[in-house]
C-alpha atoms as a PDB file:
ATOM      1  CA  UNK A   1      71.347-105.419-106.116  1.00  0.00           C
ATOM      2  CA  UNK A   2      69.897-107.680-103.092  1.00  0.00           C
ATOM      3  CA  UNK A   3      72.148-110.543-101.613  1.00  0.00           C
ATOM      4  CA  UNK A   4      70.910-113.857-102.831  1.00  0.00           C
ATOM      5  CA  UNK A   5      70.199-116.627-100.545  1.00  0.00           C
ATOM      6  CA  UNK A   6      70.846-120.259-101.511  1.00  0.00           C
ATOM      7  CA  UNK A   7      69.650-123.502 -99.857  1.00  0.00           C
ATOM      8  CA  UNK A   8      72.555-125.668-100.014  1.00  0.00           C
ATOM      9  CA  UNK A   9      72.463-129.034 -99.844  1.00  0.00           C
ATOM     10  CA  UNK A  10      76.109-129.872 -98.223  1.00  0.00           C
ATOM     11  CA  UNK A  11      77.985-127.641 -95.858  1.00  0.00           C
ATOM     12  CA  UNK A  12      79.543-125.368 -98.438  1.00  0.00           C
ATOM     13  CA  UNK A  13      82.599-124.487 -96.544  1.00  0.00           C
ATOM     14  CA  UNK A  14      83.831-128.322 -95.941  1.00  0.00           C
ATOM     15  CA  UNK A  15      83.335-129.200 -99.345  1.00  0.00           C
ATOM     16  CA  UNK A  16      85.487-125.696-100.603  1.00  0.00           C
ATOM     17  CA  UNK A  17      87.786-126.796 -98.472  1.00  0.00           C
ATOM     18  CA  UNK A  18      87.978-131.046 -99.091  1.00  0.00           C
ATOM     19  CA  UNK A  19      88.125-130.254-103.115  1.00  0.00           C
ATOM     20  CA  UNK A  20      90.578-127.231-102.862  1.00  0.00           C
ATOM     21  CA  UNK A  21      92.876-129.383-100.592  1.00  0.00           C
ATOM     22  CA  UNK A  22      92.666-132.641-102.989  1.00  0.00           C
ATOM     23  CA  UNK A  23      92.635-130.485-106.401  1.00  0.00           C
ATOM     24  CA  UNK A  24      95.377-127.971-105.236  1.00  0.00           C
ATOM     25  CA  UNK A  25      93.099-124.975-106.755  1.00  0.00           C
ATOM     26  CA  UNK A  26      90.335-122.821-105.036  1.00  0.00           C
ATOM     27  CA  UNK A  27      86.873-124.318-105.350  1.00  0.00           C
ATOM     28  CA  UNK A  28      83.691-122.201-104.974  1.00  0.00           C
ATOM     29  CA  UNK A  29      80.359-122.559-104.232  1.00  0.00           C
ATOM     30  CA  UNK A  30      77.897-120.992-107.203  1.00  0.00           C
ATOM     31  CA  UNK A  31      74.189-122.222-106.629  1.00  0.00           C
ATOM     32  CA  UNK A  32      72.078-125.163-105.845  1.00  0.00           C
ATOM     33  CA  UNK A  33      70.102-126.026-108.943  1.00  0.00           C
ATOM     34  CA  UNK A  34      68.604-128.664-110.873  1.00  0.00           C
ATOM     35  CA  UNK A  35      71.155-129.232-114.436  1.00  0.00           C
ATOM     36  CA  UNK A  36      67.878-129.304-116.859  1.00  0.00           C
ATOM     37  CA  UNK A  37      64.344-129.946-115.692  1.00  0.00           C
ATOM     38  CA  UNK A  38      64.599-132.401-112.721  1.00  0.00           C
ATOM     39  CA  UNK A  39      62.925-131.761-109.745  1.00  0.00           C
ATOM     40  CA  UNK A  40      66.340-132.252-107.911  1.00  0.00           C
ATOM     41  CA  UNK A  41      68.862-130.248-107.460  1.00  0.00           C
ATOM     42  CA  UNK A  42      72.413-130.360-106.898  1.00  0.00           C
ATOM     43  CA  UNK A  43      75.373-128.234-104.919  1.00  0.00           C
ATOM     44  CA  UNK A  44      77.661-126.714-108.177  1.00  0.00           C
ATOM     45  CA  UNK A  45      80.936-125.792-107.477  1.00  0.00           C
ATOM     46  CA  UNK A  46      83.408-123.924-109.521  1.00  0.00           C
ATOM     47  CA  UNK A  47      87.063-123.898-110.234  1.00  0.00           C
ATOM     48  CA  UNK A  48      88.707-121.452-112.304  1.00  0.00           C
ATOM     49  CA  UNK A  49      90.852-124.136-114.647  1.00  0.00           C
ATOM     50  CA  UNK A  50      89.393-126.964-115.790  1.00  0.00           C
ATOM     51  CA  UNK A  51      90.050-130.383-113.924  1.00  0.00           C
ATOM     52  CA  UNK A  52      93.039-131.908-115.850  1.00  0.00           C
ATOM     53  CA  UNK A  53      91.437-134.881-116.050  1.00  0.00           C
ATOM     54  CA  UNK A  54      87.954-134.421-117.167  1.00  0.00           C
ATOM     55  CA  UNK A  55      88.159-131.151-118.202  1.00  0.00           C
ATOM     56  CA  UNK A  56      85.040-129.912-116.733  1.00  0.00           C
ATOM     57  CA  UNK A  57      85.420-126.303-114.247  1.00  0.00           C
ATOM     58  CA  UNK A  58      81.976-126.874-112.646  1.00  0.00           C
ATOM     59  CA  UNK A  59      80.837-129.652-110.631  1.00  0.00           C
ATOM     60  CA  UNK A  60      78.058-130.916-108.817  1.00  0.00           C
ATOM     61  CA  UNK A  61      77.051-132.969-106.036  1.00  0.00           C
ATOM     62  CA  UNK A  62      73.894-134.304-104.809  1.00  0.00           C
ATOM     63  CA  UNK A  63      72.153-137.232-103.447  1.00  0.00           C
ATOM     64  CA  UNK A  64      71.235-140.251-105.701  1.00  0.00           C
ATOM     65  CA  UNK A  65      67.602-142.438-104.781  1.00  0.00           C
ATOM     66  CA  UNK A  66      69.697-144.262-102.666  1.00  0.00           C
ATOM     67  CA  UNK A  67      70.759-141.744-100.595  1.00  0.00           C
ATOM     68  CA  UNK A  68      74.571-142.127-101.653  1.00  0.00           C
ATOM     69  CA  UNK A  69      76.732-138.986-102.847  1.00  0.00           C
ATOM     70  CA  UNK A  70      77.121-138.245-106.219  1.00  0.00           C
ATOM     71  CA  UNK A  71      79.324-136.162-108.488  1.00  0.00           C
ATOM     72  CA  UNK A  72      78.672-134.894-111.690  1.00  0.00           C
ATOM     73  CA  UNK A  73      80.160-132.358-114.659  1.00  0.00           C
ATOM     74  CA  UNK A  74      78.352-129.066-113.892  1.00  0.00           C
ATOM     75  CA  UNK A  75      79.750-127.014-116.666  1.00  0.00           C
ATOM     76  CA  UNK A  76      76.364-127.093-118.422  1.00  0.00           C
ATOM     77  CA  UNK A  77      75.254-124.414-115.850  1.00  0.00           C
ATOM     78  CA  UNK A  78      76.305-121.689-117.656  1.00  0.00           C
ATOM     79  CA  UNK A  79      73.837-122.294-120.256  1.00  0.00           C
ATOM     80  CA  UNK A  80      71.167-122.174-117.574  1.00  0.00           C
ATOM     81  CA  UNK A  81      68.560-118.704-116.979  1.00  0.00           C
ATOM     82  CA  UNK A  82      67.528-117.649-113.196  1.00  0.00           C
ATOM     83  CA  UNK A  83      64.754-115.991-112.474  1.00  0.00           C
ATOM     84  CA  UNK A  84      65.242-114.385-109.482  1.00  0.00           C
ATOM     85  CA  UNK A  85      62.212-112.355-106.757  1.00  0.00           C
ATOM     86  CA  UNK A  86      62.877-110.157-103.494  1.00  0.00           C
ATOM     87  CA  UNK A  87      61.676-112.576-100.044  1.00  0.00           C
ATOM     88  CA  UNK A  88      60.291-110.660 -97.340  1.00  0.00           C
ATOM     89  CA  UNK A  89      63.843-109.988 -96.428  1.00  0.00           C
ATOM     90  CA  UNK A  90      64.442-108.458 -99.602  1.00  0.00           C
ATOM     91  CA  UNK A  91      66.982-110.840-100.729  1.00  0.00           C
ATOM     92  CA  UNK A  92      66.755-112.384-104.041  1.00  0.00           C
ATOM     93  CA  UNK A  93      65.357-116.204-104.314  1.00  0.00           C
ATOM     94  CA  UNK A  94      65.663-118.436-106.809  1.00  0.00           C
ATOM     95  CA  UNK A  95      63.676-121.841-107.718  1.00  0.00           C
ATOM     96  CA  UNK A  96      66.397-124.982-107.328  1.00  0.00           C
ATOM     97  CA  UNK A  97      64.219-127.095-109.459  1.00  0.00           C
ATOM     98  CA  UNK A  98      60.889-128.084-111.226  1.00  0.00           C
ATOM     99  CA  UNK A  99      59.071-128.358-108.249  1.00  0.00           C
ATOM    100  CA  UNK A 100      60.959-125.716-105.563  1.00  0.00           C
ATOM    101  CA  UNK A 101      58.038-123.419-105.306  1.00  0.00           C
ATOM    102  CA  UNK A 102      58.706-120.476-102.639  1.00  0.00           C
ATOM    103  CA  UNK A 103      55.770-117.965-101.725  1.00  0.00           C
ATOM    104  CA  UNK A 104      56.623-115.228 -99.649  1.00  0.00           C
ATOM    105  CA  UNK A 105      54.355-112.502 -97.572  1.00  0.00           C
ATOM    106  CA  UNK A 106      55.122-109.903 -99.963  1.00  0.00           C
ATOM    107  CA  UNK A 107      53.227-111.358-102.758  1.00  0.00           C
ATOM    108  CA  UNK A 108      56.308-112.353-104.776  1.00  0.00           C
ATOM    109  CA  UNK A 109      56.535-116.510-105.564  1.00  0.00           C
ATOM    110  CA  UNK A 110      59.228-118.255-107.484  1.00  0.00           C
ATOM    111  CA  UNK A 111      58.774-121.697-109.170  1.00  0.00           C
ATOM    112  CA  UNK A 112      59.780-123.826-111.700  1.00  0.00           C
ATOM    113  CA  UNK A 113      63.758-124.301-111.693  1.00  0.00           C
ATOM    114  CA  UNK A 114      65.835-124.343-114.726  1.00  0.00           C
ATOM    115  CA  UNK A 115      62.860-126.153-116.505  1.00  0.00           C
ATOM    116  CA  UNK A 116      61.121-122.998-116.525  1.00  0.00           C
ATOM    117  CA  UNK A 117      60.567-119.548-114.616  1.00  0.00           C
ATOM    118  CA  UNK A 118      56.985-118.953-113.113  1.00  0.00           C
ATOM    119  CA  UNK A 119      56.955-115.799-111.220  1.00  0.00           C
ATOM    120  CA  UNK A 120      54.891-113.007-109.591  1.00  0.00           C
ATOM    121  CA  UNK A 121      56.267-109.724-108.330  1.00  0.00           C
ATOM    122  CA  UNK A 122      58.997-108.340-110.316  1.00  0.00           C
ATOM    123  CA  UNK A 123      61.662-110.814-111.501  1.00  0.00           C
ATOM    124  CA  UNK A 124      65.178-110.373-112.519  1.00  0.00           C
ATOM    125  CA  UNK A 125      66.961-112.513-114.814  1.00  0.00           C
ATOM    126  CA  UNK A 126      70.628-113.909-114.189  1.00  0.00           C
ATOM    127  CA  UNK A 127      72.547-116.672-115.955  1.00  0.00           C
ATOM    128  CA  UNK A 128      76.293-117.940-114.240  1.00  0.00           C
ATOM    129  CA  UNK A 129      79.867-116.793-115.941  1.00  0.00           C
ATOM    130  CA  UNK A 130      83.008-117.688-114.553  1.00  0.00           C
ATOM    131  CA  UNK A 131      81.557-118.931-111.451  1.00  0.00           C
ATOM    132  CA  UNK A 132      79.394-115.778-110.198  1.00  0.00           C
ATOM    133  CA  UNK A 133      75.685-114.630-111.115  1.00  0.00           C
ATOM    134  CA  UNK A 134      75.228-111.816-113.376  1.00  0.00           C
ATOM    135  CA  UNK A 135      71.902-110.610-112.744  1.00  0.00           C
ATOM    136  CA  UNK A 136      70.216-108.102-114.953  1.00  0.00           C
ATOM    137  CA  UNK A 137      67.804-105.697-113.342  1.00  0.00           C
ATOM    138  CA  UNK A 138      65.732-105.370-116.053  1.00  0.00           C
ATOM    139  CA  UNK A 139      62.017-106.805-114.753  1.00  0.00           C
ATOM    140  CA  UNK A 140      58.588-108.206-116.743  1.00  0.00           C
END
């Protein structure tokens, strides 16, 4: 299967690191991706146990109207589809939200978000468990 490249919104690493150090557990990065069918998206994060206060293993942050930081329960993502093409690099792509439309030389465009998958080129679908993509290869 091809790598897939995320946009991030944050520097991954330094938020890994701030949450891991305050939580006392690993945090990961998964994706950067709209919850439902905003046309934001949002950094999610994953930890394997849930948060012993709010009980949620995924989180998410992203930036509000006003520009401040925001955090959010995540764990939704797991209910989410992908749709996934090859770039030009042959790396997978994903859309981040409604309106994240990518066109690439090859002929291969990705749109829509988690609202819904528009696509040309051969697509393969994914969905997130226990913090990692499981992609299958199967194509329209």
């Amino acid at each position: 299967m091809s790598p897939i490249k995320h946009n991030p919104l944050f520097d991954i690493d330094k938020v890994c690191e701030l949450y891991s150090k305050k939580d006392g557990v690993t945090i990961s990065y998964v994706c950067t991706s709209a919850l439902g069918d905003e046309n934001f998206a949002r950094d999610i994060f994953y930890r394997e146990t849930p948060h012993p206060q709010f009980g949620n293993r995924y989180f998410a942050l992203f930036y509000n109207i006003e520009g401040d930081v925001m955090i959010t329960n995540a764990d939704d993502i797991e209910n989410k589809t992908f749709g996934f093409v090859n770039d030009d690099d042959g790396n997978f792509q994903y859309s981040e939200h409604r309106h994240a439309f990518k066109s690439f030389k090859n002929g291969n465009m990705i749109d829509g978000g988690r609202a819904y998958i528009k696509h040309s080129g051969d697509v393969v679908y994914g969905q997130i468990r226990n913090g990692m993509f499981n992609l299958q290869s199967n194509c329209d």
